[in-house]
C-alpha atoms as a PDB file:
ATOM      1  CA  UNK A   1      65.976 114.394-113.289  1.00  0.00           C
ATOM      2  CA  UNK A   2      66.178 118.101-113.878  1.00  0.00           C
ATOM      3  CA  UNK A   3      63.464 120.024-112.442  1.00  0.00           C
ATOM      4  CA  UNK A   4      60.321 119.377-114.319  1.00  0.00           C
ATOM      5  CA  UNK A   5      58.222 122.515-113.337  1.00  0.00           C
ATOM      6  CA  UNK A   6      54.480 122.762-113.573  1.00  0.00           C
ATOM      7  CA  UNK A   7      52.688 120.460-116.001  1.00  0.00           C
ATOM      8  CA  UNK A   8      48.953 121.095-117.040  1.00  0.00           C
ATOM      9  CA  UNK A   9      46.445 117.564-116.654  1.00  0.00           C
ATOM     10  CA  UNK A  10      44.835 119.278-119.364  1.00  0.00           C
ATOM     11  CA  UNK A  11      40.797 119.168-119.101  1.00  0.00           C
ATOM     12  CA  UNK A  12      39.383 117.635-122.662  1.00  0.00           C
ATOM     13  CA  UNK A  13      37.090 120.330-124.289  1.00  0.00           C
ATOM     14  CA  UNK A  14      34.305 118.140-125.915  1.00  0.00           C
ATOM     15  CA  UNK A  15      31.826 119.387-128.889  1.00  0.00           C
ATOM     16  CA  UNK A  16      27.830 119.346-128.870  1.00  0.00           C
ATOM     17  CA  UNK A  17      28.177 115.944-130.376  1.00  0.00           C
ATOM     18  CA  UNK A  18      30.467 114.416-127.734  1.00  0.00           C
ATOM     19  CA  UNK A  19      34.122 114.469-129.794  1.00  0.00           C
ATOM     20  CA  UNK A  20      36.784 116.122-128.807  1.00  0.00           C
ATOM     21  CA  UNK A  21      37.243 119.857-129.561  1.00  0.00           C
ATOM     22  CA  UNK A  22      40.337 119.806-131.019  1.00  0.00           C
ATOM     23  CA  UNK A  23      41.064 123.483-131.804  1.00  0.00           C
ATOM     24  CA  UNK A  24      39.858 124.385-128.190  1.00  0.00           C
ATOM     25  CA  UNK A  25      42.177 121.832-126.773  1.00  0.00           C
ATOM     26  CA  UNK A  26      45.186 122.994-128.736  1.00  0.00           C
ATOM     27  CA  UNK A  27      44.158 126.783-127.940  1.00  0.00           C
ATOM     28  CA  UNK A  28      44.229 126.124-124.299  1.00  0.00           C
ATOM     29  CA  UNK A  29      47.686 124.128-123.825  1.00  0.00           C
ATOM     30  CA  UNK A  30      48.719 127.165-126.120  1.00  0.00           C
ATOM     31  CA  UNK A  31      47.312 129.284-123.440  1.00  0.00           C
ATOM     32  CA  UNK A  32      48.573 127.726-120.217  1.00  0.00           C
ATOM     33  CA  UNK A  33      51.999 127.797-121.969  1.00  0.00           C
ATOM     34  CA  UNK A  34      51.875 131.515-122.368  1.00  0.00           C
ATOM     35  CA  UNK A  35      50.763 132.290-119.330  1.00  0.00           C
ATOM     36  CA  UNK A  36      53.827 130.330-117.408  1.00  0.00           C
ATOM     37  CA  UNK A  37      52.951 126.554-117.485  1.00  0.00           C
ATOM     38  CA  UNK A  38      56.312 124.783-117.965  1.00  0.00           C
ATOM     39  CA  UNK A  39      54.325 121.706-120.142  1.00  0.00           C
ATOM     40  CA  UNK A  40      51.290 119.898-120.815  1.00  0.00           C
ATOM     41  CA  UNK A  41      50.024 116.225-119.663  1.00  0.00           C
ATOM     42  CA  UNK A  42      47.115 114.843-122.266  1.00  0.00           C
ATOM     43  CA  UNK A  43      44.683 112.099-121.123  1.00  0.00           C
ATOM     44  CA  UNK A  44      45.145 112.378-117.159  1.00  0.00           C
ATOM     45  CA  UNK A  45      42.493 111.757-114.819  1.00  0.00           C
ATOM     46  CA  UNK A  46      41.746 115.339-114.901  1.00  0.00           C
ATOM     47  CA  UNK A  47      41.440 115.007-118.836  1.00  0.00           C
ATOM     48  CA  UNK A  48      39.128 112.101-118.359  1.00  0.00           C
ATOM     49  CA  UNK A  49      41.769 110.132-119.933  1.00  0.00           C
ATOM     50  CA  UNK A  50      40.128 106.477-119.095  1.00  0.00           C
ATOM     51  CA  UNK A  51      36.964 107.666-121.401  1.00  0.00           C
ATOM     52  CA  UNK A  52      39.361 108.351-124.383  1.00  0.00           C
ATOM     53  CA  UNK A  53      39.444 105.939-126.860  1.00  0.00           C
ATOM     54  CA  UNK A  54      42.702 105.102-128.752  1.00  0.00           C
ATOM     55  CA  UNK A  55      41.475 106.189-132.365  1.00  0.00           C
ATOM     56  CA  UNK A  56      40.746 109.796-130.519  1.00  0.00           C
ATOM     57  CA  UNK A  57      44.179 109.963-128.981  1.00  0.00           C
ATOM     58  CA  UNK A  58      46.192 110.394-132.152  1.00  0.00           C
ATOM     59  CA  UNK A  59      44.365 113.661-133.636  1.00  0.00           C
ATOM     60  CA  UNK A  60      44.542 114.985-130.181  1.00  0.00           C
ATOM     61  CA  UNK A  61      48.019 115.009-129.996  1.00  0.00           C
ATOM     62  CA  UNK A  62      48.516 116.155-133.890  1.00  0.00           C
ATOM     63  CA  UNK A  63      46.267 118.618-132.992  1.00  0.00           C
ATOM     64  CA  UNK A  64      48.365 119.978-130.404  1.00  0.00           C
ATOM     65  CA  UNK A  65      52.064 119.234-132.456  1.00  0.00           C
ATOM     66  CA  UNK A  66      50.226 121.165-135.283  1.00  0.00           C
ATOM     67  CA  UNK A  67      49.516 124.197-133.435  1.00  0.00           C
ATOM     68  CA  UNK A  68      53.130 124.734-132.649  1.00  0.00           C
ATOM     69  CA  UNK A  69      53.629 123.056-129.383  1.00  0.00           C
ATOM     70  CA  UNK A  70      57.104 121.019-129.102  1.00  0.00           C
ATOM     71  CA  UNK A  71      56.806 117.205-128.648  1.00  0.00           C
ATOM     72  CA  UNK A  72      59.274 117.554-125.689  1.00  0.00           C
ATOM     73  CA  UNK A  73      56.517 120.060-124.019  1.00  0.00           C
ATOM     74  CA  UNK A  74      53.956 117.426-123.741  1.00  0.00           C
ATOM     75  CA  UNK A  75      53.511 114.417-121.438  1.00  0.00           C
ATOM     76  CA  UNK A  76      50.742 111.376-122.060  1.00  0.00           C
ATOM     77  CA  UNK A  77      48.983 109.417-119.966  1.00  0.00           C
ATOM     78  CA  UNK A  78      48.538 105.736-120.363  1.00  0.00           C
ATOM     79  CA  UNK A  79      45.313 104.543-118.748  1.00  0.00           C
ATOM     80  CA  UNK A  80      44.925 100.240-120.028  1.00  0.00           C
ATOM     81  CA  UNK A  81      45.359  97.273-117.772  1.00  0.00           C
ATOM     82  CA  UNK A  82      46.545  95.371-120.450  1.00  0.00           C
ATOM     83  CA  UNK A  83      50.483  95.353-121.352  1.00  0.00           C
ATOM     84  CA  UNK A  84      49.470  95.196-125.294  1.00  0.00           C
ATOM     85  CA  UNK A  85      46.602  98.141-125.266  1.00  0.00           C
ATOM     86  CA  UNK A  86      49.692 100.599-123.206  1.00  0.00           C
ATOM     87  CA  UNK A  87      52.383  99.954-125.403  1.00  0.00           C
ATOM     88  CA  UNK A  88      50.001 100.756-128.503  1.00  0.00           C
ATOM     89  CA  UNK A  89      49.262 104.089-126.879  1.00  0.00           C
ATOM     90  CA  UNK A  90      52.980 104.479-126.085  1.00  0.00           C
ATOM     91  CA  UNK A  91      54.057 103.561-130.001  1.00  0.00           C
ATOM     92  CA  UNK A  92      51.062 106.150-131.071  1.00  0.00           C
ATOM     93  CA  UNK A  93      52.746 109.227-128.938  1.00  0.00           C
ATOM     94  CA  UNK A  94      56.403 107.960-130.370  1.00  0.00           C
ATOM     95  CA  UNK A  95      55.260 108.290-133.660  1.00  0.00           C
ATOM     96  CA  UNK A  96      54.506 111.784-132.787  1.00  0.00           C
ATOM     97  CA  UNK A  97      57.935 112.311-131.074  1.00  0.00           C
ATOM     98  CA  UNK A  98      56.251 112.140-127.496  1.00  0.00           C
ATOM     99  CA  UNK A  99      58.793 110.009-125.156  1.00  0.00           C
ATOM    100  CA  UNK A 100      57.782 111.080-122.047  1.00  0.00           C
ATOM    101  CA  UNK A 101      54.404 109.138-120.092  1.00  0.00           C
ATOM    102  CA  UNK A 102      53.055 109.549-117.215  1.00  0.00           C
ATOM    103  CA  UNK A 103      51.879 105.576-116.183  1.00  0.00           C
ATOM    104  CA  UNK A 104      48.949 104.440-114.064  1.00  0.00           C
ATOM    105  CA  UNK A 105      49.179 100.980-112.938  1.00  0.00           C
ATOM    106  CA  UNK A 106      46.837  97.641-113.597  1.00  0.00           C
ATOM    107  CA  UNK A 107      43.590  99.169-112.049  1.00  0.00           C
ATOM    108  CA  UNK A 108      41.110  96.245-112.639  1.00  0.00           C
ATOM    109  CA  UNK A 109      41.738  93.121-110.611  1.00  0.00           C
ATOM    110  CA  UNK A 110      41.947  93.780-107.048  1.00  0.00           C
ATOM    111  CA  UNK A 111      44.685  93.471-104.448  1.00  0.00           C
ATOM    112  CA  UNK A 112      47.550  93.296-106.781  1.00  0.00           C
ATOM    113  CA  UNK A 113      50.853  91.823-104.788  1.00  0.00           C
ATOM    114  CA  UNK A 114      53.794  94.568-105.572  1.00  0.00           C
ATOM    115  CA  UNK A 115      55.867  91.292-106.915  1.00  0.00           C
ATOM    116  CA  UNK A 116      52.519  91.368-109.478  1.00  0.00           C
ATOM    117  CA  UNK A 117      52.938  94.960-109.905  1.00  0.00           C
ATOM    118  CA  UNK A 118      57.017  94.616-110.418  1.00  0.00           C
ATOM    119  CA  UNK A 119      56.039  91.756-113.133  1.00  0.00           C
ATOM    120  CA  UNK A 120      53.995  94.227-114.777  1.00  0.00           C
ATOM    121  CA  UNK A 121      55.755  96.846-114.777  1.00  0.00           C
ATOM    122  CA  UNK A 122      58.889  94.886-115.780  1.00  0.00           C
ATOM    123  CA  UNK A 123      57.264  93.565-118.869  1.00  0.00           C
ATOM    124  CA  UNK A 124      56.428  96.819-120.303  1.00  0.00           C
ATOM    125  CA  UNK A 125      60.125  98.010-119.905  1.00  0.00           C
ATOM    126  CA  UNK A 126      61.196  95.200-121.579  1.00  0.00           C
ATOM    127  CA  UNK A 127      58.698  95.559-124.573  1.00  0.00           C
ATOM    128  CA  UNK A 128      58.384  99.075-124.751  1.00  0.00           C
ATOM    129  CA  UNK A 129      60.521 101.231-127.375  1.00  0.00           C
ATOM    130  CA  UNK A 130      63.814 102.122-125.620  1.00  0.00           C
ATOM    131  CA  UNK A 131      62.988 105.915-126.019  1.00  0.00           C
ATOM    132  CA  UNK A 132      60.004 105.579-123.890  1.00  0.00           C
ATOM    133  CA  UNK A 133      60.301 106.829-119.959  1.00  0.00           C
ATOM    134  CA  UNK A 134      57.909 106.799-117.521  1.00  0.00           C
ATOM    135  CA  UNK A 135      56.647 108.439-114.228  1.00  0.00           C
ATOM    136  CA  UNK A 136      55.152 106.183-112.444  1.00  0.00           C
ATOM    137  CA  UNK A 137      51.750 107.167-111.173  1.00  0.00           C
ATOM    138  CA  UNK A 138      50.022 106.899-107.258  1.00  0.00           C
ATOM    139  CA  UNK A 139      46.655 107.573-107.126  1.00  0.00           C
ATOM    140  CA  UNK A 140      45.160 105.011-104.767  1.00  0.00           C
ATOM    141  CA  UNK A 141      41.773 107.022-104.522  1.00  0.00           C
ATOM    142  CA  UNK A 142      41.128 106.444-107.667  1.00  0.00           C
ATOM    143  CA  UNK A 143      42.683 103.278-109.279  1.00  0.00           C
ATOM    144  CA  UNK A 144      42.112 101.206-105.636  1.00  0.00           C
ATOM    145  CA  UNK A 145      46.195 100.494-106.622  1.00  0.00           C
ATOM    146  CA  UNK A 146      48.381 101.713-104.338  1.00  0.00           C
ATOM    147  CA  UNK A 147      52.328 101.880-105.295  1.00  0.00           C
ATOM    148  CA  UNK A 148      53.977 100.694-101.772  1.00  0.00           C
ATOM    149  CA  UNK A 149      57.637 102.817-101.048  1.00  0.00           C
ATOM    150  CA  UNK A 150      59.008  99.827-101.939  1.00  0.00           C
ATOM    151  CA  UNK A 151      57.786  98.883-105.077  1.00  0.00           C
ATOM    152  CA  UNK A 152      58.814 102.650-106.190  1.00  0.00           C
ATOM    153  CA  UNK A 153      62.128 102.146-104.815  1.00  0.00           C
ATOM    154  CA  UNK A 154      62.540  98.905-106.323  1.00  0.00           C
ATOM    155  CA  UNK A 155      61.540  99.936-109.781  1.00  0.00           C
ATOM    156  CA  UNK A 156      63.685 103.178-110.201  1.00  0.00           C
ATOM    157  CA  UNK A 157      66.271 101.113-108.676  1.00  0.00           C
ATOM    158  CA  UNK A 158      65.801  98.381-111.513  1.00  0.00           C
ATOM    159  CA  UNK A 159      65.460 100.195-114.055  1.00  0.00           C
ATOM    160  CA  UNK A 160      66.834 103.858-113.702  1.00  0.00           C
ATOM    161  CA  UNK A 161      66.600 104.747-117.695  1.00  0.00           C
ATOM    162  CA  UNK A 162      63.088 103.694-117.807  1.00  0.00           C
ATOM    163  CA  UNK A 163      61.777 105.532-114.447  1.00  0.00           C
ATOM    164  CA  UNK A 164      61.909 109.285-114.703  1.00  0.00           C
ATOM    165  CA  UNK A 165      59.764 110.178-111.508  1.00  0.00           C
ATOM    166  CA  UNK A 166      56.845 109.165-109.434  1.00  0.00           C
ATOM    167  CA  UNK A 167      54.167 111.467-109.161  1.00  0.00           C
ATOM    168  CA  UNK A 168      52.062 111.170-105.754  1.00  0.00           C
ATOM    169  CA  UNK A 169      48.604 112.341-106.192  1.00  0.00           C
ATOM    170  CA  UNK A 170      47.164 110.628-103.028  1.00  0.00           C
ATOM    171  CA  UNK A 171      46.552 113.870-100.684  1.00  0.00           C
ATOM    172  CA  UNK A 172      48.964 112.162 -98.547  1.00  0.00           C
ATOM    173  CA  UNK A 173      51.924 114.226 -96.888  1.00  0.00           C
ATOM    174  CA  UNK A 174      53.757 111.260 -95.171  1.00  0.00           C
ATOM    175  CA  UNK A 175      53.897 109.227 -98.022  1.00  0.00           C
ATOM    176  CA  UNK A 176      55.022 112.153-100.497  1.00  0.00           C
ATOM    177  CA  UNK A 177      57.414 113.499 -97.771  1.00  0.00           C
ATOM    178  CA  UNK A 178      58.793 109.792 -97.341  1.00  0.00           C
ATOM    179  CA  UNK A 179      59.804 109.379-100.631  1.00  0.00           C
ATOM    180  CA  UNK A 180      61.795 113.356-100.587  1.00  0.00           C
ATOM    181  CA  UNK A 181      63.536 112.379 -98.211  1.00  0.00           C
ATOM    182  CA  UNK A 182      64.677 109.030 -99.349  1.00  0.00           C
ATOM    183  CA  UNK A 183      65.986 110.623-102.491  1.00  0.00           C
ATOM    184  CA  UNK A 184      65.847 107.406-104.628  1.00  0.00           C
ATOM    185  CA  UNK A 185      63.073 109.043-106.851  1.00  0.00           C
ATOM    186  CA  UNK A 186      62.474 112.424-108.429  1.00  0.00           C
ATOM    187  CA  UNK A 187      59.059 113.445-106.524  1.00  0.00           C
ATOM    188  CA  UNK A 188      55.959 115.196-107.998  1.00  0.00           C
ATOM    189  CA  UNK A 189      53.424 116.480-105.774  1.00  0.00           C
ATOM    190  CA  UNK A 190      49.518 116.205-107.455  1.00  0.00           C
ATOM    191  CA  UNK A 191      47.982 118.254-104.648  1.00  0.00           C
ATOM    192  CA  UNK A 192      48.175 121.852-104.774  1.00  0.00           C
ATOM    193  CA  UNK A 193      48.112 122.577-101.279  1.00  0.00           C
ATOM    194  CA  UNK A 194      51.222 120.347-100.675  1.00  0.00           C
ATOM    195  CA  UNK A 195      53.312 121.181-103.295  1.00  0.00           C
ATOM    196  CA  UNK A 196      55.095 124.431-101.836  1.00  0.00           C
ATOM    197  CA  UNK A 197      56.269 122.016 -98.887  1.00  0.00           C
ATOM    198  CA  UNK A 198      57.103 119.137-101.434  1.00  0.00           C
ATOM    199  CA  UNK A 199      59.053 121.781-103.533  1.00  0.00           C
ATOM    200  CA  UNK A 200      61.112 122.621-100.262  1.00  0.00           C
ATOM    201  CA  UNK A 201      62.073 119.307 -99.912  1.00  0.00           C
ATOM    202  CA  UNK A 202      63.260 119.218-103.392  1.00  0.00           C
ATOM    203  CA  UNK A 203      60.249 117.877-105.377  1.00  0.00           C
ATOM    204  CA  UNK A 204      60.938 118.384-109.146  1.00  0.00           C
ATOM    205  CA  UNK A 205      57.396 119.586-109.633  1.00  0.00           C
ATOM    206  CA  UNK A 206      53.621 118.796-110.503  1.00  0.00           C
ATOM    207  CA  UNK A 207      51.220 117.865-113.089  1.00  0.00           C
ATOM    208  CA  UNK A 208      48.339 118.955-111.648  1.00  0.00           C
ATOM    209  CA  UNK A 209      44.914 120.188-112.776  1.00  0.00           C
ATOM    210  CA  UNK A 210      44.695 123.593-111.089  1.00  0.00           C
ATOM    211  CA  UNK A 211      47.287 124.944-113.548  1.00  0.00           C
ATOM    212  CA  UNK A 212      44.121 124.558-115.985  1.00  0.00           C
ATOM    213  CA  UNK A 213      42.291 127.629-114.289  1.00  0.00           C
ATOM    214  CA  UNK A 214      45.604 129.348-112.798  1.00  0.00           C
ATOM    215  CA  UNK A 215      48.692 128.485-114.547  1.00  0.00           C
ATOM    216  CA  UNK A 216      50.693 131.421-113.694  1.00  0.00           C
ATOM    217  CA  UNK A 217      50.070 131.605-109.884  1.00  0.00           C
ATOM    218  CA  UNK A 218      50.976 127.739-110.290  1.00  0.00           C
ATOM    219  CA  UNK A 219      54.208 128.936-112.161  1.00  0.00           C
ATOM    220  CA  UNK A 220      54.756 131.750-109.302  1.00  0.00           C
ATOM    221  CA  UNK A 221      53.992 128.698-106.343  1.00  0.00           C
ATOM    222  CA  UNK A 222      56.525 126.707-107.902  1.00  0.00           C
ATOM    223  CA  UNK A 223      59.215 129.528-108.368  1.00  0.00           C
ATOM    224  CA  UNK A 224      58.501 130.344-104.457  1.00  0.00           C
ATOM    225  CA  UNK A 225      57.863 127.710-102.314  1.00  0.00           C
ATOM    226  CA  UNK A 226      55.450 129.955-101.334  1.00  0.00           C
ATOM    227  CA  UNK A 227      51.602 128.610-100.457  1.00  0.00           C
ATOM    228  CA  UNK A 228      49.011 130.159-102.473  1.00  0.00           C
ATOM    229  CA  UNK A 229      46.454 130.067 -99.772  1.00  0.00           C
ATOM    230  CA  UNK A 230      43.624 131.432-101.826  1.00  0.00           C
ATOM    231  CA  UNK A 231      44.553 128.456-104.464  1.00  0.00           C
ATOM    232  CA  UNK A 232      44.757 126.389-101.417  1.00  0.00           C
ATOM    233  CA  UNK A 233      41.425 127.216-100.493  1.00  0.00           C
ATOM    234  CA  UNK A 234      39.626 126.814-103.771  1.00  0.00           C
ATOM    235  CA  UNK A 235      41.489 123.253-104.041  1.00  0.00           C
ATOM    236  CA  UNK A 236      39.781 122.640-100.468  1.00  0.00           C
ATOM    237  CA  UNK A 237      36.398 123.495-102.564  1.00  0.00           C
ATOM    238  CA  UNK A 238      36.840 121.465-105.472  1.00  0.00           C
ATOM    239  CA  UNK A 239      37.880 118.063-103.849  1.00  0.00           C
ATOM    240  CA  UNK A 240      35.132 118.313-101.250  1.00  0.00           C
ATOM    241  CA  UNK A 241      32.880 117.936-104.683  1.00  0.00           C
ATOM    242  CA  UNK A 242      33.368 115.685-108.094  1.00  0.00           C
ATOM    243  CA  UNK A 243      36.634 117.064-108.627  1.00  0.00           C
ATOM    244  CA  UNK A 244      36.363 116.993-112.694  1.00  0.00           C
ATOM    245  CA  UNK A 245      32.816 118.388-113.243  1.00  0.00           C
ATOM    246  CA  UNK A 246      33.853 121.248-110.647  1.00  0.00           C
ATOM    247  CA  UNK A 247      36.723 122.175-112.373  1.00  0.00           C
ATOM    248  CA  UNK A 248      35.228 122.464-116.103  1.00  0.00           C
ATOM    249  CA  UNK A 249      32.405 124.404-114.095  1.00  0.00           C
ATOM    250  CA  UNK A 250      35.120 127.057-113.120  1.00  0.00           C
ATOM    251  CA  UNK A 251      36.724 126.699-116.368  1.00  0.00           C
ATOM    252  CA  UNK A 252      33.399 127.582-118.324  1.00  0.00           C
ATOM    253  CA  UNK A 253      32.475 130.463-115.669  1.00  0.00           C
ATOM    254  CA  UNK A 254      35.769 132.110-116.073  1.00  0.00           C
ATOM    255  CA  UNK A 255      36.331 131.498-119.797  1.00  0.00           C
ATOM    256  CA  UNK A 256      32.119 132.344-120.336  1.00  0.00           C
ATOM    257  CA  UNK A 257      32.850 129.080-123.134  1.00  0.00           C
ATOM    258  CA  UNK A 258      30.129 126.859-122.053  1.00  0.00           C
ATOM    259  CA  UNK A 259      31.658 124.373-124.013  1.00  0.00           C
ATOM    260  CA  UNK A 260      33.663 123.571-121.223  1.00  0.00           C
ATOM    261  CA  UNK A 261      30.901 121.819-118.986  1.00  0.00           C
ATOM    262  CA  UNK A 262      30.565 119.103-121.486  1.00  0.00           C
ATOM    263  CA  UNK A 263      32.226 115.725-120.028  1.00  0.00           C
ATOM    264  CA  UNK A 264      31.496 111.903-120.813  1.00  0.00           C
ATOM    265  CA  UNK A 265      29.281 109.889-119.095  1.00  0.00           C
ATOM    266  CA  UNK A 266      29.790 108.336-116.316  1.00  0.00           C
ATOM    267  CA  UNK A 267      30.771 111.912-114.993  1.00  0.00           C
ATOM    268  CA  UNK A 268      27.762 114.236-115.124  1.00  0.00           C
ATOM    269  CA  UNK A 269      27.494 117.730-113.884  1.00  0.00           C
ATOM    270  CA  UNK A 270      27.368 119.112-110.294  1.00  0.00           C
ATOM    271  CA  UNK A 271      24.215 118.917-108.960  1.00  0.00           C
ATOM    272  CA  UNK A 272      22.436 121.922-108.251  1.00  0.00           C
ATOM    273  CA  UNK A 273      23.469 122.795-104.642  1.00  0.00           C
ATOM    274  CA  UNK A 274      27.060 121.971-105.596  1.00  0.00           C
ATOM    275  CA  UNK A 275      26.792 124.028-108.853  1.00  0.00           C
ATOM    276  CA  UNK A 276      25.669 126.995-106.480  1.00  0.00           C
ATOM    277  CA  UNK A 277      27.865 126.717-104.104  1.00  0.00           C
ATOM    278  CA  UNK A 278      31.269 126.946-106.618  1.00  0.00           C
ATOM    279  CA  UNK A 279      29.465 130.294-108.147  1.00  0.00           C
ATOM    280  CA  UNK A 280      29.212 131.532-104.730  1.00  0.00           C
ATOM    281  CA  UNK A 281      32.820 131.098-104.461  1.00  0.00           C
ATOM    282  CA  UNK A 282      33.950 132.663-107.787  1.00  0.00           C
ATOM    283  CA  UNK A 283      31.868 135.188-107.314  1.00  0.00           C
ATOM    284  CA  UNK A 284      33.426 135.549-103.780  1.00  0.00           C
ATOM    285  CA  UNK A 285      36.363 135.694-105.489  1.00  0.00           C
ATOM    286  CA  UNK A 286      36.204 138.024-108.076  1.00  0.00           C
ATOM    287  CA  UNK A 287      34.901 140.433-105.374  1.00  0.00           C
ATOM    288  CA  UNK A 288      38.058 140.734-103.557  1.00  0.00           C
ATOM    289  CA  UNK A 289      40.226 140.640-106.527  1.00  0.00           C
END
């Protein structure tokens, strides 16, 4: 895989009345674009992607086509634990030209085996459109699925024209580093702060959800190796709280669209404390800029 370069997890704009702001979403992968951001990932987990419903998924991604954005410039995420509800959301992004996905695993019954996962996994390659490619998707702290160094391995090995990449968003150095230097795999790095040493390594990039509120420094980290430790440091302050109603807090703060703020339940906003405490630090911030 060529190097893949910075990716927004787009946050999901939402209206008074709880639909997706579609001119708002399309403005802002516009914007990130501009400002340096190499592409754009819909329906993450920073993009609440799990509380999208299918019939919502298709305007979003006209909405972006439509504003001028090229089909090869935008990723999707597939978030279903059933084979048949992921390969409709797969045929929906074809249809739009989209080949590219970025995959979580079967998240609802626990302890899955990795010869389950293979199965799975197996039976979506074999079903899904032969234009479809996938980067496979570790996230243990949020889908309680981990995806062993083997079962990576042994998918890309399996099926090399299906598996573009894994992307390791599990905080974890010695798992990401494991994998770079195995060099069975493209790597991307989900964590900010690891990504300069990933990148080192030979990691072919990110999609991460910091290149919402700072796509160019993500850009310059990315060209550099080089650690942003101020971006470092605000990561630090975002994880240590709900990680998606932090970041649409900054977003609205440093936009002033209030719009922002809105997510969908069960995700509410920070509570006060936490609220304060993420103004402190932007107004921090802006002080020393």
């Amino acid at each position: 895989m060529a190097p893949f370069g910075i990716s927004v997890a787009l946050l999901t704009p939402f209206t008074d009345a709880g639909a997706i702001d579609l001119p708002l979403l399309a403005a802002h992968a516009n914007a990130v674009l501009a400002a340096g951001a190499h592409r754009v990932t819909l329906f993450g987990t920073t993009g609440e992607g799990a509380s999208i419903a299918f019939a919502e998924r298709g305007p979003a991604i006209a909405a972006l086509i439509d504003s001028g954005i090229g089909a090869d410039r935008i990723f999707i995420g597939l978030c279903a634990t059933s084979l048949g509800d992921t390969l409709a959301q797969v045929d929906q992004a074809l249809a739009h030209g989209i080949t590219r996905f970025l995959l979580l695993p079967p998240f609802y019954f626990p302890g899955p085996t990795d010869a389950g996962l293979f199965d799975w996994h197996a039976q979506l390659f074999a079903q899904a459109d032969p234009r479809a490619q996938f980067i496979l998707y570790h996230i243990p702290q949020i889908t309680a699925v981990p995806l062993s160094f083997d079962l990576v391995i042994g998918l890309k090995t399996a099926f090399p024209d299906r598996v573009l990449a894994i992307k390791d968003s599990s905080g974890n150095w010695e798992n990401g580093r494991r994998m770079l230097e195995h060099g069975g795999i493209p790597v991307m790095i989900g964590d900010e702060r690891l990504l300069h040493k990933a990148i080192a390594l030979g990691a072919v990039g990110s999609i991460c959800g910091m290149a919402n509120l700072h796509p160019a420094r993500m850009r310059a980290l990315f060209d550099t190796a080089q650690e942003d430790t101020a971006l470092s440091r605000e990561v630090d302050l975002i994880v240590a709280r709900p990680v998606i109603p932090a970041l649409k807090l900054i977003m609205a703060k440093t936009t002033g669209h209030a719009g922002w703020e809105r997510m969908r339940a069960p995700l509410a906003p920070l509570v006060d404390v936490q609220r304060a405490e993420v103004i402190d630090h932007l107004q921090g911030a802006s002080a020393h800029v």
